[in-house]
N, C-alpha and C. Protein backbone atom coordinates (compact mmCIF):
# COMPACT_ATOMS: atom_id res chain seq x y z
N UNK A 1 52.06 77.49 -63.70
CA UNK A 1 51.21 77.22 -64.82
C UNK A 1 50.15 78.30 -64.87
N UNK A 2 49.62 78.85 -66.22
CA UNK A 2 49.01 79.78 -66.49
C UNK A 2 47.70 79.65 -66.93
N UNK A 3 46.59 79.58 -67.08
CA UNK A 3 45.19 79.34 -67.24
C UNK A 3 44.89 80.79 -68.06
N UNK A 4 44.17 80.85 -69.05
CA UNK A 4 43.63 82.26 -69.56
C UNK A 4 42.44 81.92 -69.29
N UNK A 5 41.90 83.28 -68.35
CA UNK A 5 40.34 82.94 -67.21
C UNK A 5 39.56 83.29 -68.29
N UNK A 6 39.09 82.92 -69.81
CA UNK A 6 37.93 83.03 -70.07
C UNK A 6 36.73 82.13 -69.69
N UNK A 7 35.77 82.40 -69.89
CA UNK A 7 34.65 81.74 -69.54
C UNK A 7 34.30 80.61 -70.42
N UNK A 8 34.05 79.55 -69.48
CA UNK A 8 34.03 78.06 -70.45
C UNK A 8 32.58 77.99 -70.93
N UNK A 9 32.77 77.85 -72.48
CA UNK A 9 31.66 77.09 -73.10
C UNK A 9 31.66 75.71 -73.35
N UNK A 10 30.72 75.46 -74.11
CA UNK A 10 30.81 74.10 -74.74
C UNK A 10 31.77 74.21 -76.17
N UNK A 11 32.37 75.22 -76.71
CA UNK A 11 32.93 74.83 -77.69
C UNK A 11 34.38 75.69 -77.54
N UNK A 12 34.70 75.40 -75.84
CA UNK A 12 36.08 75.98 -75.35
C UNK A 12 37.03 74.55 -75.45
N UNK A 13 38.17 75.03 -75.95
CA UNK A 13 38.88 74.18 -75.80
C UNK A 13 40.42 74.43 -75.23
N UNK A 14 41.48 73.34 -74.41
CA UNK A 14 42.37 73.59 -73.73
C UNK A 14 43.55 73.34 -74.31
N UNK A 15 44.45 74.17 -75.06
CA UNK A 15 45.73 73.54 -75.89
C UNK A 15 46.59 73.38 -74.69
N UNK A 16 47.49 72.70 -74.38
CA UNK A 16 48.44 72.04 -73.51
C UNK A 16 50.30 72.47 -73.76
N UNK A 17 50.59 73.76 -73.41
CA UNK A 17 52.39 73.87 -74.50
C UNK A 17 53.17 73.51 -73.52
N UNK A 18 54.71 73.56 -74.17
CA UNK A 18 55.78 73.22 -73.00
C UNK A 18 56.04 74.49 -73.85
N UNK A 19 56.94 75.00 -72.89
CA UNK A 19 57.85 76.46 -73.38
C UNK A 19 59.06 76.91 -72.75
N UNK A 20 60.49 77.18 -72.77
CA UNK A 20 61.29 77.22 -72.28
C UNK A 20 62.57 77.53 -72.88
N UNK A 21 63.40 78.57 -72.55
CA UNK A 21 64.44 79.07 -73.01
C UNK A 21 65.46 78.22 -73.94
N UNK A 22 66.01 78.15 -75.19
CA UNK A 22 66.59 77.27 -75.87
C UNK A 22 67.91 77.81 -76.20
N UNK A 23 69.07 77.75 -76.34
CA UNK A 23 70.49 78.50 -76.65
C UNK A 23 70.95 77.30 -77.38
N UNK A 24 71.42 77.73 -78.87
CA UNK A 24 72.00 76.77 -79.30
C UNK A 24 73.00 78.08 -80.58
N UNK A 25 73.30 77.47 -81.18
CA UNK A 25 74.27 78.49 -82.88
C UNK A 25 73.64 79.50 -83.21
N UNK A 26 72.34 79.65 -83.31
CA UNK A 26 72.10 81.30 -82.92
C UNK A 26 71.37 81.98 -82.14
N UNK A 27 71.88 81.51 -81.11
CA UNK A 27 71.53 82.28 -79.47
C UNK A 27 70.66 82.00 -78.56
N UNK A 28 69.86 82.53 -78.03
CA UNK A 28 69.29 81.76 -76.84
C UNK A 28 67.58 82.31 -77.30
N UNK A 29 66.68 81.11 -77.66
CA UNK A 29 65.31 81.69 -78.36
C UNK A 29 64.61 80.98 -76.90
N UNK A 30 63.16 80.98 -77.49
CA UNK A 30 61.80 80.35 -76.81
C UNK A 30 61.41 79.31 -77.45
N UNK A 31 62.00 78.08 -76.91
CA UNK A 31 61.30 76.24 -77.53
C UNK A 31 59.75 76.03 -77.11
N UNK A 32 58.77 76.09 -78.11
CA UNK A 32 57.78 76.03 -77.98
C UNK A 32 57.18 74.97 -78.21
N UNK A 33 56.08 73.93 -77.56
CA UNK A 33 55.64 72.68 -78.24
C UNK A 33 54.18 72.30 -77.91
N UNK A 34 53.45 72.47 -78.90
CA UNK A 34 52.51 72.15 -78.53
C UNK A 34 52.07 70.76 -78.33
N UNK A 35 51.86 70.44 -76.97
CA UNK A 35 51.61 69.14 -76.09
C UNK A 35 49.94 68.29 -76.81
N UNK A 36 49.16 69.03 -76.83
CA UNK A 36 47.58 68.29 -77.26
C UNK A 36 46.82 69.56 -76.60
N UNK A 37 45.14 68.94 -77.85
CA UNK A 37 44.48 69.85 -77.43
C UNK A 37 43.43 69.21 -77.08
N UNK A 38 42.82 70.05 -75.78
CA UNK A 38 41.67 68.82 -74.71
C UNK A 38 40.63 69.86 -74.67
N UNK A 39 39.72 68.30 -74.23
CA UNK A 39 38.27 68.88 -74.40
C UNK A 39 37.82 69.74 -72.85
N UNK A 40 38.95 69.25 -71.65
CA UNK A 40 38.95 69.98 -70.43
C UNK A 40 40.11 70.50 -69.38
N UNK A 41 39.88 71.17 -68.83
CA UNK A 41 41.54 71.96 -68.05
C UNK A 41 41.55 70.75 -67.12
N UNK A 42 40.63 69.61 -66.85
CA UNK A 42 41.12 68.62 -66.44
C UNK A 42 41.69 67.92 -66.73
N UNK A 43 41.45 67.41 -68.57
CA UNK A 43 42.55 66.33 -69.04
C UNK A 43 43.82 66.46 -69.57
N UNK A 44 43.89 68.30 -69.58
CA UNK A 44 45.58 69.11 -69.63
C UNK A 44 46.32 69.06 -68.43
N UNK A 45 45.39 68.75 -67.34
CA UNK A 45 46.76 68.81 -65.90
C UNK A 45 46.71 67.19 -65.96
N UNK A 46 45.92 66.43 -66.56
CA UNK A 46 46.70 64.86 -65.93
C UNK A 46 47.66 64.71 -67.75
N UNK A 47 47.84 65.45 -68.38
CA UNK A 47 48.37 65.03 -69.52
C UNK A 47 50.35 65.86 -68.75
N UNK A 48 49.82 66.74 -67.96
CA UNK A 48 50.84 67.20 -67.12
C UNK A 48 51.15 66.37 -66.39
N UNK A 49 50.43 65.67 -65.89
CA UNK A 49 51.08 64.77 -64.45
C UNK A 49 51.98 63.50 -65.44
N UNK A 50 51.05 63.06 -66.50
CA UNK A 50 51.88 61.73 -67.15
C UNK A 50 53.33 62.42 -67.87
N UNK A 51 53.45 63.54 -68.31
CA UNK A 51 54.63 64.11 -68.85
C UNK A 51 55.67 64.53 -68.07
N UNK A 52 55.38 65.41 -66.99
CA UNK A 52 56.57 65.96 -65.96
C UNK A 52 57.91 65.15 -65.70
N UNK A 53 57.47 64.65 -65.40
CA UNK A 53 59.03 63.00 -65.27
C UNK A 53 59.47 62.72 -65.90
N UNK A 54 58.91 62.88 -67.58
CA UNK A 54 59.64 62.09 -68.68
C UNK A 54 60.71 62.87 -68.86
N UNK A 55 61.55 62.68 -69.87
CA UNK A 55 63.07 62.76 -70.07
C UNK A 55 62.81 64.23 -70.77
N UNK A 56 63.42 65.06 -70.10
CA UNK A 56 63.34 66.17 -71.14
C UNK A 56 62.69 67.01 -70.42
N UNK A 57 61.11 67.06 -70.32
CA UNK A 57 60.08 67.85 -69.24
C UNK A 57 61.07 67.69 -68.13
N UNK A 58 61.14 66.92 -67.42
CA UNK A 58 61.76 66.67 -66.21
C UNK A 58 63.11 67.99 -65.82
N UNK A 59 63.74 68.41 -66.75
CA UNK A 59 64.47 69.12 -66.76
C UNK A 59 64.23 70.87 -66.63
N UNK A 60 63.30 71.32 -66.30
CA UNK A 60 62.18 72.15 -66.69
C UNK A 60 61.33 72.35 -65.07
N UNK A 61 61.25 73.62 -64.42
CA UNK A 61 59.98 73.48 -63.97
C UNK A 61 58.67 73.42 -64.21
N UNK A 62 57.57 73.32 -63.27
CA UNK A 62 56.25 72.85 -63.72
C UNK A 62 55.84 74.18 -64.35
N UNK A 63 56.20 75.72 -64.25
CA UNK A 63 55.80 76.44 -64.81
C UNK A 63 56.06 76.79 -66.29
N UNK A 64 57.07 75.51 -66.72
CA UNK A 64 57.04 75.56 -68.19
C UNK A 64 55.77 75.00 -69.09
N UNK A 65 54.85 74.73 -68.31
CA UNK A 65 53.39 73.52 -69.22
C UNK A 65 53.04 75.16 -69.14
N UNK A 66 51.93 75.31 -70.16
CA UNK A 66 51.13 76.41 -70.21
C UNK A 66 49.47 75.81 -70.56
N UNK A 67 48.97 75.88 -69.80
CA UNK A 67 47.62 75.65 -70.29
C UNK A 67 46.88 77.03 -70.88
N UNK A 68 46.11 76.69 -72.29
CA UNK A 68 45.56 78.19 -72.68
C UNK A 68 44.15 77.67 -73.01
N UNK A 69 43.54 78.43 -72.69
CA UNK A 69 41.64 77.66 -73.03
C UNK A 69 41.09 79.13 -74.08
N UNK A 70 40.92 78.52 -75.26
CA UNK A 70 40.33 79.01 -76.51
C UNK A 70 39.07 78.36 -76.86
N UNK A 71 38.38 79.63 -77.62
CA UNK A 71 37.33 79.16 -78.20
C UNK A 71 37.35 78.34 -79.67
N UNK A 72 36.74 77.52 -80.12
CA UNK A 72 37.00 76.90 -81.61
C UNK A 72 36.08 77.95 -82.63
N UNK A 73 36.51 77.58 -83.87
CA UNK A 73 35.94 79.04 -84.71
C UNK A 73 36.31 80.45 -84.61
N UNK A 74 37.28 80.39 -84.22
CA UNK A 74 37.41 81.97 -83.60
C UNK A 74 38.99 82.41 -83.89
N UNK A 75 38.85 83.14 -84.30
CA UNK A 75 40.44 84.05 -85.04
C UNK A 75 41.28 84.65 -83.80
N UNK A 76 42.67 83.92 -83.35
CA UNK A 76 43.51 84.06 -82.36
C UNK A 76 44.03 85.07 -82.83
N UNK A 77 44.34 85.32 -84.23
CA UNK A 77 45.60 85.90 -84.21
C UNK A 77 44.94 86.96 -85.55
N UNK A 78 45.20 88.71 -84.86
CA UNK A 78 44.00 89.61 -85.82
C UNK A 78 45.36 90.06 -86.62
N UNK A 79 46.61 90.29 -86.35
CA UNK A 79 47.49 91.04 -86.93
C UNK A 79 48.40 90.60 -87.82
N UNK A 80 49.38 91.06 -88.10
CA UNK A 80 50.43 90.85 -89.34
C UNK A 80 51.21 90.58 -87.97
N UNK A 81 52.53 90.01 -89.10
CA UNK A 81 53.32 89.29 -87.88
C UNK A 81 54.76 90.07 -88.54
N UNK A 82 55.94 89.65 -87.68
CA UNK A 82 57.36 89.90 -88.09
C UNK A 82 57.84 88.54 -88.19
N UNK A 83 58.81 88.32 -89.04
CA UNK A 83 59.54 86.98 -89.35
C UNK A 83 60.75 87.90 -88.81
N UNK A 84 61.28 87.24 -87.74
CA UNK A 84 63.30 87.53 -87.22
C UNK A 84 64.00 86.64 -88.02
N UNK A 85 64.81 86.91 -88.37
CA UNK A 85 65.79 86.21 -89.56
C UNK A 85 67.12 86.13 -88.93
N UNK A 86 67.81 84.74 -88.17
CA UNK A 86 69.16 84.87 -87.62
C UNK A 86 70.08 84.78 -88.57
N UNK A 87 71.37 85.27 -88.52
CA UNK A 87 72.23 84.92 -89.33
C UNK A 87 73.24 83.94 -88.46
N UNK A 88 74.37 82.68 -89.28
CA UNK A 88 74.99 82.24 -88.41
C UNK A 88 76.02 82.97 -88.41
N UNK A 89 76.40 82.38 -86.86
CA UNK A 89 77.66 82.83 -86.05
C UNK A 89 78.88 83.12 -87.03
């Protein structure tokens, strides 16, 4: 599990993902899910502890949870993006 070491404020907050290799009709991507977003990197590892076992997580090591701690108000994302476009098989 991954922590991004910024420095905690009061208006930091902890999004919670699962993430993990997916292969299905067009090929093998990155299943991304965002789990919840907490007010501390404490209530993202027990939102980890109640999930790990369930059906699905369970299948997965623990290094699939990602904890990421962001600021609120604040622009994640400065750039233009690419859309990948699969075609089917």
């Amino acid at each position: 599990m991954y922590m991004n070491p910024a420095v905690n404020t009061s208006t930091d907050v902890f999004l919670l993902w699962h993430t993990h290799p997916l292969t299905d009709g067009f090929g093998t991507h990155e299943e991304v899910k965002l789990i919840g977003v907490f007010s501390s990197e404490e209530k993202a590892q027990e939102a980890i502890e109640q999930l790990r076992n369930k059906e699905g997580f369970r299948d997965y090591p623990p290094q699939c949870f990602l904890i990421d701690r962001t600021g609120l108000d604040q622009t994640s994302w400065t750039d233009g993006f690419y859309i990948a476009r699969w075609t089917e098989p």
